[in-house]
Protein backbone atom coordinates (compact mmCIF):
# COMPACT_ATOMS: atom_id res chain seq x y z
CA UNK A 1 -32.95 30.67 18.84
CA UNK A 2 -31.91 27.65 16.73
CA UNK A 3 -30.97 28.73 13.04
CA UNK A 4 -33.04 27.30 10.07
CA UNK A 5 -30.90 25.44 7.67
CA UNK A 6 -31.07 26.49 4.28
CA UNK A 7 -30.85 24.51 0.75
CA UNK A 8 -27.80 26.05 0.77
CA UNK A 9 -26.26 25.63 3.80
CA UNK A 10 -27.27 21.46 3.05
CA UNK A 11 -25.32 21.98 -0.62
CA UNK A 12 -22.44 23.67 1.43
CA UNK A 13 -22.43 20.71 3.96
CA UNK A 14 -22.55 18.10 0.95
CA UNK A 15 -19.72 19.76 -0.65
CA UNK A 16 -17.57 19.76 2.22
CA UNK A 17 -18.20 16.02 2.79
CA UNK A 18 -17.70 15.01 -0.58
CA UNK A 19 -14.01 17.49 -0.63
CA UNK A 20 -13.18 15.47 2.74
CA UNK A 21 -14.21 12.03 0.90
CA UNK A 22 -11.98 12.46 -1.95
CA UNK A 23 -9.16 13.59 0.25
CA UNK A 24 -9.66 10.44 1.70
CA UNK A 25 -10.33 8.61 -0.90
CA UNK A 26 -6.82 9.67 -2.30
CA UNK A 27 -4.39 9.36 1.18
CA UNK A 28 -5.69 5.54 0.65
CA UNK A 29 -4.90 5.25 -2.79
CA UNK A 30 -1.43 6.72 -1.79
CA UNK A 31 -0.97 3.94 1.18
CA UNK A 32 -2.13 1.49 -1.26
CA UNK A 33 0.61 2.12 -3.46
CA UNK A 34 3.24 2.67 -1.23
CA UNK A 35 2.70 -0.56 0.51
CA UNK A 36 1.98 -2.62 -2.99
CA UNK A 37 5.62 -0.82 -4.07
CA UNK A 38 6.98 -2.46 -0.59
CA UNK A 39 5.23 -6.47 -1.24
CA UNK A 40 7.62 -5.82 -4.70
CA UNK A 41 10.62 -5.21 -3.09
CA UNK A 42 10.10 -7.61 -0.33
CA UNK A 43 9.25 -10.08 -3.60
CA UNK A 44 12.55 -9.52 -5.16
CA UNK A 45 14.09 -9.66 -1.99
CA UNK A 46 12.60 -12.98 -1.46
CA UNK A 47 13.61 -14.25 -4.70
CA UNK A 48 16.89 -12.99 -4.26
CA UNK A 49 17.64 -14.84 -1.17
CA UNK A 50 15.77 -17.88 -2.23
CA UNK A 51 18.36 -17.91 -5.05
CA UNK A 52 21.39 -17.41 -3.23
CA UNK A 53 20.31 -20.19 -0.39
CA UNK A 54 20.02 -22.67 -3.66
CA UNK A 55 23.35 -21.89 -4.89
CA UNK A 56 24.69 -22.02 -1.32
CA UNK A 57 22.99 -25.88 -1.10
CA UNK A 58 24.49 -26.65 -4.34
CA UNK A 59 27.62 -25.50 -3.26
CA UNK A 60 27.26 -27.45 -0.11
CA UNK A 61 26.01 -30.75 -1.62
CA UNK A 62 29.10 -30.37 -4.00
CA UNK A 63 31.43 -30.27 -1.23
CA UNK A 64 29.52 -32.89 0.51
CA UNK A 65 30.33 -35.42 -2.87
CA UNK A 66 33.84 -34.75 -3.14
């Protein structure tokens, strides 16, 4: 025989959802920072090698002249 669901057994059921949700909800939140933390470093990374390649040019172009 099939059992009736109750009012409370629905609450129960909403409550569980909404627990999974936020735990969810917050294992994104934790991806989304981690990988905004890696853009940064690949940023200054970027920027770092951007600014030894122009040295190494200027360097270069120097030698080049003389």
């Amino acid at each position: 025989m099939p059992r009736t669901l109750t009012i409370d057994d629905i609450w129960q059921l909403f409550q569980e959802t909404n627990r999974l949700f936020k735990e969810s909800e917050a294992r994104a939140e934790a991806r989304l920072k981690e990988s905004e933390a890696r853009t940064k470093e690949s940023e200054a990374r970027t920027k770092e090698l951007e600014a030894r390649l122009e040295r190494d040019l200027q360097e270069t172009r120097r030698i080049i002249r003389e």
